[in-house]
C-alpha atoms as a PDB file:
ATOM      1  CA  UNK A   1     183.617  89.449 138.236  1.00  0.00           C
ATOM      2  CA  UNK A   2     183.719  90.970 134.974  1.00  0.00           C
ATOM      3  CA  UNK A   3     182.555  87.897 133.622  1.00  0.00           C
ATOM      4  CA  UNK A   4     179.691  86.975 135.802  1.00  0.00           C
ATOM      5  CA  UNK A   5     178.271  90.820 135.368  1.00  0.00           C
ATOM      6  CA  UNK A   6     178.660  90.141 131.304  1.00  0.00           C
ATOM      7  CA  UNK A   7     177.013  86.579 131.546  1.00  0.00           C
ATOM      8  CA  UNK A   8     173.426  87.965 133.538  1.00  0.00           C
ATOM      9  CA  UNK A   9     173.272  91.014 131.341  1.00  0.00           C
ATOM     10  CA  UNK A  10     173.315  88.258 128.422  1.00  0.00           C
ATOM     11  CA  UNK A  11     171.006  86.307 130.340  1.00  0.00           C
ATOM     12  CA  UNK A  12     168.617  88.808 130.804  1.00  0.00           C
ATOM     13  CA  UNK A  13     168.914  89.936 127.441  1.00  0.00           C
ATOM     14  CA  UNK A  14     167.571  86.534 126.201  1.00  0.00           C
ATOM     15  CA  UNK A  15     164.638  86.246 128.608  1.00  0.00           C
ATOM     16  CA  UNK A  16     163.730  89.868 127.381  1.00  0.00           C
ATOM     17  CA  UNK A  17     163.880  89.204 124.029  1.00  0.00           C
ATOM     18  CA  UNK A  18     162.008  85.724 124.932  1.00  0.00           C
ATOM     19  CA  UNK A  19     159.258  87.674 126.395  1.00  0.00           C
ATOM     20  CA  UNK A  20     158.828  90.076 123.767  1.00  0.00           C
ATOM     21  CA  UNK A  21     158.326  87.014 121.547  1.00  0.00           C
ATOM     22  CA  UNK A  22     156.045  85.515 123.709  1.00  0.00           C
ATOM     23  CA  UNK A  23     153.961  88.363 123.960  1.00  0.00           C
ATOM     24  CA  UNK A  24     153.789  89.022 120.078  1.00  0.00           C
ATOM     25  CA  UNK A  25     153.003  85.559 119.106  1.00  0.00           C
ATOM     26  CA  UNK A  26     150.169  85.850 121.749  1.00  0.00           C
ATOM     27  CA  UNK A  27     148.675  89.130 120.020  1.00  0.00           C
ATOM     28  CA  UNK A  28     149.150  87.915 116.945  1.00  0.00           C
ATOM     29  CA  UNK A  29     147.126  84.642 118.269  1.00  0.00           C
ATOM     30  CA  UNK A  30     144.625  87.037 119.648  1.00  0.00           C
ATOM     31  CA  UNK A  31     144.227  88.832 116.203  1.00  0.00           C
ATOM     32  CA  UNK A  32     143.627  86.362 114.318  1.00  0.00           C
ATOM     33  CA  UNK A  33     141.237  84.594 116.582  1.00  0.00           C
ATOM     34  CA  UNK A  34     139.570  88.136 116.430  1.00  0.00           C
ATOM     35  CA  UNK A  35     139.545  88.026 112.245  1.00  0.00           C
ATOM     36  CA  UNK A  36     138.148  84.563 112.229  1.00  0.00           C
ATOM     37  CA  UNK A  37     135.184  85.458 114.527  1.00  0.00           C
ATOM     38  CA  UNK A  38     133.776  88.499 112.291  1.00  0.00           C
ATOM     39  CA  UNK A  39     134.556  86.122 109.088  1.00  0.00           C
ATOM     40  CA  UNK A  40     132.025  83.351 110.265  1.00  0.00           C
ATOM     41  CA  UNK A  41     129.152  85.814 111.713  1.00  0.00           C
ATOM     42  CA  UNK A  42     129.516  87.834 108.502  1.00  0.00           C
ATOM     43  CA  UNK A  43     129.083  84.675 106.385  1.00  0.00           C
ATOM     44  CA  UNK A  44     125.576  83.551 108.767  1.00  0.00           C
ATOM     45  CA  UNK A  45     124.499  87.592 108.980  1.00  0.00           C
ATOM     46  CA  UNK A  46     120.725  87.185 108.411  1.00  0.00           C
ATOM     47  CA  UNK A  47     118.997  90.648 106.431  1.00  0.00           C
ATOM     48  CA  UNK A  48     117.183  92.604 108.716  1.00  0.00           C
ATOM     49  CA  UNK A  49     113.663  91.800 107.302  1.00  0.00           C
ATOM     50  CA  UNK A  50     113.266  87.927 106.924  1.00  0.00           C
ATOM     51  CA  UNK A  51     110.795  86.552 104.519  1.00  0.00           C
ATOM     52  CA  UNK A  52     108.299  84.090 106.487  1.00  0.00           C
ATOM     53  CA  UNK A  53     108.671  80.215 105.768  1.00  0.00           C
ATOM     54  CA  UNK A  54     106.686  76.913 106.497  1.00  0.00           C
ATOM     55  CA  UNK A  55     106.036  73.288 105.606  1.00  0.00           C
ATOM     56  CA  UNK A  56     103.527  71.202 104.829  1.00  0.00           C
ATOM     57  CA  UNK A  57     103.876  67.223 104.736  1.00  0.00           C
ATOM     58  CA  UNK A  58     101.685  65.761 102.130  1.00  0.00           C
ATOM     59  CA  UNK A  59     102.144  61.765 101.771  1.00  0.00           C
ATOM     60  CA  UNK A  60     105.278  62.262 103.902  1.00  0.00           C
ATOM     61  CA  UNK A  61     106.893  64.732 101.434  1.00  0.00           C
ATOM     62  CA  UNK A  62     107.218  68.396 101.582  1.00  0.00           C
ATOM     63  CA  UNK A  63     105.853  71.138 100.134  1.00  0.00           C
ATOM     64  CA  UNK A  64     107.906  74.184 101.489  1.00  0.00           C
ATOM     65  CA  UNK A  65     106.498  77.828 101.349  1.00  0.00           C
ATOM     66  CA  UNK A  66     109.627  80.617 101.047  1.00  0.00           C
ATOM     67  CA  UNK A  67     109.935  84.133 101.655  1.00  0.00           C
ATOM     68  CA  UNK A  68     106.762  85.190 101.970  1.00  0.00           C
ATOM     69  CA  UNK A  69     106.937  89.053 102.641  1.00  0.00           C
ATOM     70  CA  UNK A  70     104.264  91.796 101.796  1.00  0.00           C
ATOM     71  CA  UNK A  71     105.810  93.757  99.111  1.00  0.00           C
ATOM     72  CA  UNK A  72     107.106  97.177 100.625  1.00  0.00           C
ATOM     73  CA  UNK A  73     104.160 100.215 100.075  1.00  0.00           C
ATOM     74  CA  UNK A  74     106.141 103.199 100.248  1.00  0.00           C
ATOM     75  CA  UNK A  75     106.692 105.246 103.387  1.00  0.00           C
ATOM     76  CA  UNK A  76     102.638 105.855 103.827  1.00  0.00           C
ATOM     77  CA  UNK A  77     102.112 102.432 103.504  1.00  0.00           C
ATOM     78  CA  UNK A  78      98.566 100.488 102.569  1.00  0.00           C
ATOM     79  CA  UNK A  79      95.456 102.328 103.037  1.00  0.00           C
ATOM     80  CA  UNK A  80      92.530 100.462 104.937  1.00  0.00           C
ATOM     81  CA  UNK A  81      90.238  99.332 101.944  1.00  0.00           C
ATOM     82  CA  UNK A  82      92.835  98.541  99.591  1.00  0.00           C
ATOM     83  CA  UNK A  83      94.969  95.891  98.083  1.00  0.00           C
ATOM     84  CA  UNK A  84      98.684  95.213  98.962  1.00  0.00           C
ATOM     85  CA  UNK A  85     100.720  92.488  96.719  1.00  0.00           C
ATOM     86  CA  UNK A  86     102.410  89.557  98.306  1.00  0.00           C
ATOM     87  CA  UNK A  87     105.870  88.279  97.073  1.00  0.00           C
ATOM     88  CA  UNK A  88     106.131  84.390  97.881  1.00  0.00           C
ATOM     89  CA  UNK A  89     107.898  81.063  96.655  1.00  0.00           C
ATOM     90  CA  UNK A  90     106.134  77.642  96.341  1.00  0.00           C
ATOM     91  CA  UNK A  91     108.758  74.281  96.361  1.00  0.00           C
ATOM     92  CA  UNK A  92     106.500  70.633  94.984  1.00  0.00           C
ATOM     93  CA  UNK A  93     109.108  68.344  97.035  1.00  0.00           C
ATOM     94  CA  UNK A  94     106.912  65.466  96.212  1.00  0.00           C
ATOM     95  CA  UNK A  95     106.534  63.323  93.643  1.00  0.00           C
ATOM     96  CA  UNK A  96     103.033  63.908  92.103  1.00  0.00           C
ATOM     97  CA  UNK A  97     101.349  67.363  91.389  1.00  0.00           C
ATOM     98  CA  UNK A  98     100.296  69.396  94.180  1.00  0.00           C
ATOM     99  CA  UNK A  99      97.663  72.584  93.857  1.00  0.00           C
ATOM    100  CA  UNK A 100      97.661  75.790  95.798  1.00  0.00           C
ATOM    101  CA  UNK A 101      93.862  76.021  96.365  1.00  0.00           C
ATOM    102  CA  UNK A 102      93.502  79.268  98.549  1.00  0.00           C
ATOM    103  CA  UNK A 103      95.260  81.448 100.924  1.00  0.00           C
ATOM    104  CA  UNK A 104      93.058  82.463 103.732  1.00  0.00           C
ATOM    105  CA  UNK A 105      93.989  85.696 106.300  1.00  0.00           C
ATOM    106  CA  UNK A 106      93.042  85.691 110.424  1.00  0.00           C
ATOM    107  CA  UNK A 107      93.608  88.150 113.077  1.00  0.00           C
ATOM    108  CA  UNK A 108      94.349  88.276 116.347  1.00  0.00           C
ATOM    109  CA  UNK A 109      95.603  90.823 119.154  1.00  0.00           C
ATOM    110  CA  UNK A 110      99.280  90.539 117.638  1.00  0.00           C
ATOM    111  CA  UNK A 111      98.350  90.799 114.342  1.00  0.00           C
ATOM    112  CA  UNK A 112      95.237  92.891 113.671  1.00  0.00           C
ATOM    113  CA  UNK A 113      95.207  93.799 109.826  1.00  0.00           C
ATOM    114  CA  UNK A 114      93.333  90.989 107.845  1.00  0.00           C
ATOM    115  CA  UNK A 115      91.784  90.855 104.392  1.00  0.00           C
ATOM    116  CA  UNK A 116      88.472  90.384 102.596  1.00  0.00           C
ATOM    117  CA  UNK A 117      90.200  87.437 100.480  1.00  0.00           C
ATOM    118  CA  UNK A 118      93.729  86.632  98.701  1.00  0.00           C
ATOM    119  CA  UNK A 119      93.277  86.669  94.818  1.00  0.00           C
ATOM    120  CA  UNK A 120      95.891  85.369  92.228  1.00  0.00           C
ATOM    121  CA  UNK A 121      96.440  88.476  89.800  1.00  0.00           C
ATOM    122  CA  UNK A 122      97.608  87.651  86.364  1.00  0.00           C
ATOM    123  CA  UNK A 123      99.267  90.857  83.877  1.00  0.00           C
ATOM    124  CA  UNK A 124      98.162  93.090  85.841  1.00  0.00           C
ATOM    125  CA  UNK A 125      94.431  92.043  86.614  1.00  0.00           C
ATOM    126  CA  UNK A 126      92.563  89.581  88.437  1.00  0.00           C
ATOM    127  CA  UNK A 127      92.130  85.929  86.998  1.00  0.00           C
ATOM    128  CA  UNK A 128      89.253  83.839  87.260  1.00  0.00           C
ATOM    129  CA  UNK A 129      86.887  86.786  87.140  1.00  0.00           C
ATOM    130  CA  UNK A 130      83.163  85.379  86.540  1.00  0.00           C
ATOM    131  CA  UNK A 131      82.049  87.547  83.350  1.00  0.00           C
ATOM    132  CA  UNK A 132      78.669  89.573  83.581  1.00  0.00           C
ATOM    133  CA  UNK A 133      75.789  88.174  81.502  1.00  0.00           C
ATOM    134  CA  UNK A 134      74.777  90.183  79.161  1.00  0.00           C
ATOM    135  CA  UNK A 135      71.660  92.895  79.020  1.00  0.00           C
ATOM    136  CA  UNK A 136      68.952  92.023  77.417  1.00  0.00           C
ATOM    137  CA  UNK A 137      68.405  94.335  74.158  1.00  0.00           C
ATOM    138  CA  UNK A 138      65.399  96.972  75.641  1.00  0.00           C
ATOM    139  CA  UNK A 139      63.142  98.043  73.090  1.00  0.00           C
ATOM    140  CA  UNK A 140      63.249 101.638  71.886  1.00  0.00           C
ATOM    141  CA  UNK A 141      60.053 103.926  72.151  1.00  0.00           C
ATOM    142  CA  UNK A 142      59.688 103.743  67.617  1.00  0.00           C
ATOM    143  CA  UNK A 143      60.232  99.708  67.609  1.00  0.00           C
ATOM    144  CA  UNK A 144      57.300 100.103  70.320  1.00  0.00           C
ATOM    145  CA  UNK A 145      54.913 102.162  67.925  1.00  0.00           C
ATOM    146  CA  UNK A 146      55.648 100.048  65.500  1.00  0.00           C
ATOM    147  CA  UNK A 147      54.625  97.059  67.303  1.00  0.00           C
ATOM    148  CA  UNK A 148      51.517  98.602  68.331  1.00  0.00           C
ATOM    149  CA  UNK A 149      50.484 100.206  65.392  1.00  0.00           C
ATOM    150  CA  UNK A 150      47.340  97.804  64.098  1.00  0.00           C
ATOM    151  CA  UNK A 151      47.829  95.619  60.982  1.00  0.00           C
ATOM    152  CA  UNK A 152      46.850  97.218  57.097  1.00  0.00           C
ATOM    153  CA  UNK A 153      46.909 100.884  58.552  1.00  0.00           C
ATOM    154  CA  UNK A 154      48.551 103.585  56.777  1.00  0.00           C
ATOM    155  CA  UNK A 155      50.860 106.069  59.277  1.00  0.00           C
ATOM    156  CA  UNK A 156      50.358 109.585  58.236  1.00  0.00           C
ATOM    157  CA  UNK A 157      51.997 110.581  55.141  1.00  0.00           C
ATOM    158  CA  UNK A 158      52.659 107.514  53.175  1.00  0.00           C
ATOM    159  CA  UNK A 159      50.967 106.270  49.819  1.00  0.00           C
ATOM    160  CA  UNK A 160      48.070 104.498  49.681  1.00  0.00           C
ATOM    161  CA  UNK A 161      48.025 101.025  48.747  1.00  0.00           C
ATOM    162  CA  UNK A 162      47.384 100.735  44.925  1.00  0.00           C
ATOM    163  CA  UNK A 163      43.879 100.098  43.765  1.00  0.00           C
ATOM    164  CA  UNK A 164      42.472 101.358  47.169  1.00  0.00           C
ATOM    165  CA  UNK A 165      41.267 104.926  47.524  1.00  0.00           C
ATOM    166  CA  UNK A 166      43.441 107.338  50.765  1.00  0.00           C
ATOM    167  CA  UNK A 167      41.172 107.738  53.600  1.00  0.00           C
ATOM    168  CA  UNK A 168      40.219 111.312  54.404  1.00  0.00           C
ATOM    169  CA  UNK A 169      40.931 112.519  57.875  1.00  0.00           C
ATOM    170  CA  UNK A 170      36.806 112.849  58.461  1.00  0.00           C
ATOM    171  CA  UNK A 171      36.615 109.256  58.110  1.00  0.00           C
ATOM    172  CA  UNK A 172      38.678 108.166  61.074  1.00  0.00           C
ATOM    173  CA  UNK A 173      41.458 105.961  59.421  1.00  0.00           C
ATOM    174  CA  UNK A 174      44.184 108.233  60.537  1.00  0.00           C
ATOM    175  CA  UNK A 175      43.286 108.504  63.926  1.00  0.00           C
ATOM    176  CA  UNK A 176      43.316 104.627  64.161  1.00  0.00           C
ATOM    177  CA  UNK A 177      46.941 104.458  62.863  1.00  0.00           C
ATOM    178  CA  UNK A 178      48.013 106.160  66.196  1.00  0.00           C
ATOM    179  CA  UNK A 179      48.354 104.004  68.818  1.00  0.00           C
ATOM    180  CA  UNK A 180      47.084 104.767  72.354  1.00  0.00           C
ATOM    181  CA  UNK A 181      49.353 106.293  74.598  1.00  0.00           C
ATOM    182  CA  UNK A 182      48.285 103.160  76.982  1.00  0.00           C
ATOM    183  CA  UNK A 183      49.373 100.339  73.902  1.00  0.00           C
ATOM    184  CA  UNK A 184      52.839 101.974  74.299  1.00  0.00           C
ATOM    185  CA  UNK A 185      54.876 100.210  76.412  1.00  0.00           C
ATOM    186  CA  UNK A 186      56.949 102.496  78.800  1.00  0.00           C
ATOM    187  CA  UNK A 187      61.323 101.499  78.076  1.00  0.00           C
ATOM    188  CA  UNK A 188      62.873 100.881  81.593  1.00  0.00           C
ATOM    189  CA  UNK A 189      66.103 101.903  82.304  1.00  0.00           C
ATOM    190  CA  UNK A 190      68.172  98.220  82.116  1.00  0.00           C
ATOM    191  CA  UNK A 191      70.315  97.910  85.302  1.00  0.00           C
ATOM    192  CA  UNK A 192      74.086  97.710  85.110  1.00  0.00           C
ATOM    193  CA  UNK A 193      74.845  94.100  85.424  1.00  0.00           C
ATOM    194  CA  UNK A 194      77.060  94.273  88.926  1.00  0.00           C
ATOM    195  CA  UNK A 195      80.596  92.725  88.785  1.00  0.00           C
ATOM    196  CA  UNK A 196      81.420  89.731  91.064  1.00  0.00           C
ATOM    197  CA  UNK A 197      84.457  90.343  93.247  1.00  0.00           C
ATOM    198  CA  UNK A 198      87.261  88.109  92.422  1.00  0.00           C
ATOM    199  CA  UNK A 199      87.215  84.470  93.047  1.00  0.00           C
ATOM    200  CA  UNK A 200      89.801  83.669  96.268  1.00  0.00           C
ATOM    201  CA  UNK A 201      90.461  79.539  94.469  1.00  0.00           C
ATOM    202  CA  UNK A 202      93.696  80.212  93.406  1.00  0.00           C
ATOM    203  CA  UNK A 203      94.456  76.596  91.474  1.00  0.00           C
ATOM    204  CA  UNK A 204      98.006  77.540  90.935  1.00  0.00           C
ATOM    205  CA  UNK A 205      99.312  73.464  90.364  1.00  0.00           C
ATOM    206  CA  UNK A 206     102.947  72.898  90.863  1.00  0.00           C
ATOM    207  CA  UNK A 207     104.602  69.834  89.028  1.00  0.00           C
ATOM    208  CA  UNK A 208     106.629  67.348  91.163  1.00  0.00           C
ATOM    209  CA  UNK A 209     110.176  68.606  92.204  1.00  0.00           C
ATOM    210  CA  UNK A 210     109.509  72.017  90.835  1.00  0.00           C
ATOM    211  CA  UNK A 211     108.666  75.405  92.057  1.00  0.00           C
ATOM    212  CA  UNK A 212     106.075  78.257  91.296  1.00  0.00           C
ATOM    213  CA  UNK A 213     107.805  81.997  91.865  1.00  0.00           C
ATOM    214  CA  UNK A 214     105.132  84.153  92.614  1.00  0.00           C
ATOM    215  CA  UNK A 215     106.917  87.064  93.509  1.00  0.00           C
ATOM    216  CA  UNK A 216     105.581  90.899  92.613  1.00  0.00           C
ATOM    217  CA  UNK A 217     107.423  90.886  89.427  1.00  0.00           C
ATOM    218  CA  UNK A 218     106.361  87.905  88.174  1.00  0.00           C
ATOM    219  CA  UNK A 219     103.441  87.386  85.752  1.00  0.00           C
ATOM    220  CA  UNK A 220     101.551  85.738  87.943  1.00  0.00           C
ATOM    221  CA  UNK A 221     101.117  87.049  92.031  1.00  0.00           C
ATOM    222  CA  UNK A 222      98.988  86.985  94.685  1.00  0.00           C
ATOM    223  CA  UNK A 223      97.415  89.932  96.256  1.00  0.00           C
ATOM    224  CA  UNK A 224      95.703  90.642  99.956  1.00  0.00           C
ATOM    225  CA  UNK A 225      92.036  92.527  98.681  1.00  0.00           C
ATOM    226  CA  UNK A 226      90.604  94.343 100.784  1.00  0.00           C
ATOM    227  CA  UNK A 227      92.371  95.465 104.228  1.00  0.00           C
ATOM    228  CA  UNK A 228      90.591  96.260 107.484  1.00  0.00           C
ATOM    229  CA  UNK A 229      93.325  98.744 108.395  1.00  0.00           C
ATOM    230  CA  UNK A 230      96.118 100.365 106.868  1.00  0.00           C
ATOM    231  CA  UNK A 231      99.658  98.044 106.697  1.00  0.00           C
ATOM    232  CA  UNK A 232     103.136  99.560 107.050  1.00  0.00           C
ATOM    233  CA  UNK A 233     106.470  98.743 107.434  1.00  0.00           C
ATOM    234  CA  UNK A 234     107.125  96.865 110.599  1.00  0.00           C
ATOM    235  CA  UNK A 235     103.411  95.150 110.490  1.00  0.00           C
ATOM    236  CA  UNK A 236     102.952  91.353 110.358  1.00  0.00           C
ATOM    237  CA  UNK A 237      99.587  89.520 108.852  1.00  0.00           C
ATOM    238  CA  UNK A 238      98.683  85.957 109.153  1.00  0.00           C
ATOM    239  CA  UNK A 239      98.307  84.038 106.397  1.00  0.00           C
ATOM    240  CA  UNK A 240      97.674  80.317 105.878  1.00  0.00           C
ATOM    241  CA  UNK A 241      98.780  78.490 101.997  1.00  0.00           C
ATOM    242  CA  UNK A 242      95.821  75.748 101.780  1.00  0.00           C
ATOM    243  CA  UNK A 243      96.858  72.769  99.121  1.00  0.00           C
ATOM    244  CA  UNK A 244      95.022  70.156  97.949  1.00  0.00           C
ATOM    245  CA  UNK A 245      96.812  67.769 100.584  1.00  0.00           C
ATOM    246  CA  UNK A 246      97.294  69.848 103.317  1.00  0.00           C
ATOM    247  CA  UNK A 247      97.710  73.223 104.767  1.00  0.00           C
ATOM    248  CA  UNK A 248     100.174  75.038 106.939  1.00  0.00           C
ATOM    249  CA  UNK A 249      99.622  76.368 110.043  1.00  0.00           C
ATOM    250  CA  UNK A 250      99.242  80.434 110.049  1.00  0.00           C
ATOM    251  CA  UNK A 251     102.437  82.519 109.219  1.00  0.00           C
ATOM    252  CA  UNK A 252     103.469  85.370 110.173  1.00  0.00           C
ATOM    253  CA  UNK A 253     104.239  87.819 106.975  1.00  0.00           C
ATOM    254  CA  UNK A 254     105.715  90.973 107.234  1.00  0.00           C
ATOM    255  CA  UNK A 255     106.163  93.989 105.190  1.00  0.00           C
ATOM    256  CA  UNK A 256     109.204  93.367 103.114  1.00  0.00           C
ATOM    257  CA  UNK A 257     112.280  96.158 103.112  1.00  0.00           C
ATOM    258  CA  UNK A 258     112.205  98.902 100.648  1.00  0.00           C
ATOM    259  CA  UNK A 259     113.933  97.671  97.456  1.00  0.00           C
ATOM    260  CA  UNK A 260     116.044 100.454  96.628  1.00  0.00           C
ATOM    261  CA  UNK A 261     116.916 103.754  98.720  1.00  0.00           C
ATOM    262  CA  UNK A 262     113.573 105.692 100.408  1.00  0.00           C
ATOM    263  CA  UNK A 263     113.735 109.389  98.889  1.00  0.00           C
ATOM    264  CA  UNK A 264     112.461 111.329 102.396  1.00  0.00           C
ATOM    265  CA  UNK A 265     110.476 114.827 101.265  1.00  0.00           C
ATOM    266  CA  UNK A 266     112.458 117.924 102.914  1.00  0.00           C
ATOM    267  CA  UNK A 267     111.897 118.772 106.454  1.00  0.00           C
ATOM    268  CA  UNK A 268     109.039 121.181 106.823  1.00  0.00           C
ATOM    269  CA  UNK A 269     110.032 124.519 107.648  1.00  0.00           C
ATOM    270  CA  UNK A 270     113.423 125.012 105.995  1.00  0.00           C
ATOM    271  CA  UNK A 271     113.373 127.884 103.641  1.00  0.00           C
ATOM    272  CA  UNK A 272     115.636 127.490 100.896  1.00  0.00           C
ATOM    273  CA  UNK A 273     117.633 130.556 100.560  1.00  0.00           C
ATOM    274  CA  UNK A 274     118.139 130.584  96.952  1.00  0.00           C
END
């Protein structure tokens, strides 16, 4: 008896301790199953503010348009009337040239901000700005008396010519040296020559198998002219990239993420006690 009692409690023992094994090696399976789950979606985790992309097949090559965002404007965002600068990418998958001609805007119900035009900005200002032609030089109220003071007259106060007595006032000569005040032709006022707005032909050529970064910091960036309402964070416009092959269809930009931390003003009506 002693024996059999000593043989289950050695049995049970085992299938215990065969359990407890079980068990661990299925939380350690668990655990691990767990790990390798937030590895991979951390690896594909996508930023929360995706640039916009699209293709366009020119001779049955690509040219690809990348991460196309409107730049961030600051909590207050773009004011209706003015100008907000685009950050964008430009891959020539092809093997011949290819030109970025224009970028045009549309709205709809989804998306109602638009744009006058999208100009390419260079350092700072506008390229491809048509020059005014210049005034022409208006003629000043002297040059005018001396146009229309009659030839071989003397003006008042000067020497006379040699050999030929000064005329005395009684005889009229000085009166004739004074032109009328109707031989005097009035000086308009020229008129500001009036400053073309920017041209929206871009003509930014990309070479085959390269790339054009026109992103805010580059020297060279596009720029939305012009909006119809104000743009802030969380708004989308359309925009189509026309080439000389091809266009896409519209995309859908947003308002890219702030680029650093936001600095928020203090809360209105907290009193600093110091």
């Amino acid at each position: 008896m002693t024996r059999t009692v000593a043989g289950s409690k050695t049995v049970r023992r085992q299938v215990v301790l065969a359990a407890a094994g079980l068990t661990a090696v299925a939380a350690a399976g668990l655990l691990s199953g767990c790990g390798a789950g937030k590895l991979a979606q951390t690896a594909h985790m996508a930023p929360a503010v995706q640039g916009a992309n699209a293709d366009v097949r020119i001779d049955d090559q690509l040219v690809s348009v990348r991460d196309a965002v409107v730049v961030y404007p600051g909590p207050k965002g773009y004011p209706a009337g003015g100008q907000a600068a685009l950050s964008v990418r430009v891959f020539n998958q092809t093997s011949k040239p290819v030109t970025l001609t224009r970028v045009t805007v549309s709205t709809d119900d989804r998306h109602p901000v638009g744009a006058d035009r999208v100009i390419k900005e260079t350092a700072g200002r506008p390229a491809d700005v048509p020059s005014a032609a210049p005034s022409a030089p208006s003629m000043s109220p002297s040059a005018a008396t001396a146009t229309a003071a009659p030839t071989g007259t003397v003006a008042s106060g000067s020497a006379a010519p040699a050999g030929r007595p000064a005329a005395s006032p009684s005889t009229g000569a000085h009166a004739s040296a004074k032109p009328s005040p109707s031989a005097v032709a009035p000086t308009q006022p020229s008129a500001a020559p009036q400053e073309e707005p920017p041209s929206d032909q871009l003509n930014i050529t990309i070479g085959p198998w390269q790339y054009v970064d026109l992103t805010a910091d580059s020297p060279t960036h596009l720029v939305l002219l012009g909006l119809t309402k104000p743009l802030t964070g969380g708004d989308t416009v359309l925009l189509r990239f026309e080439f000389d092959g091809g266009a896409t269809n519209p995309v859908e930009v947003p308002v890219g993420p702030p680029a650093g931390p936001i600095e928020h003003s203090p809360i209105d009506g907290v009193v600093d006690d110091k």
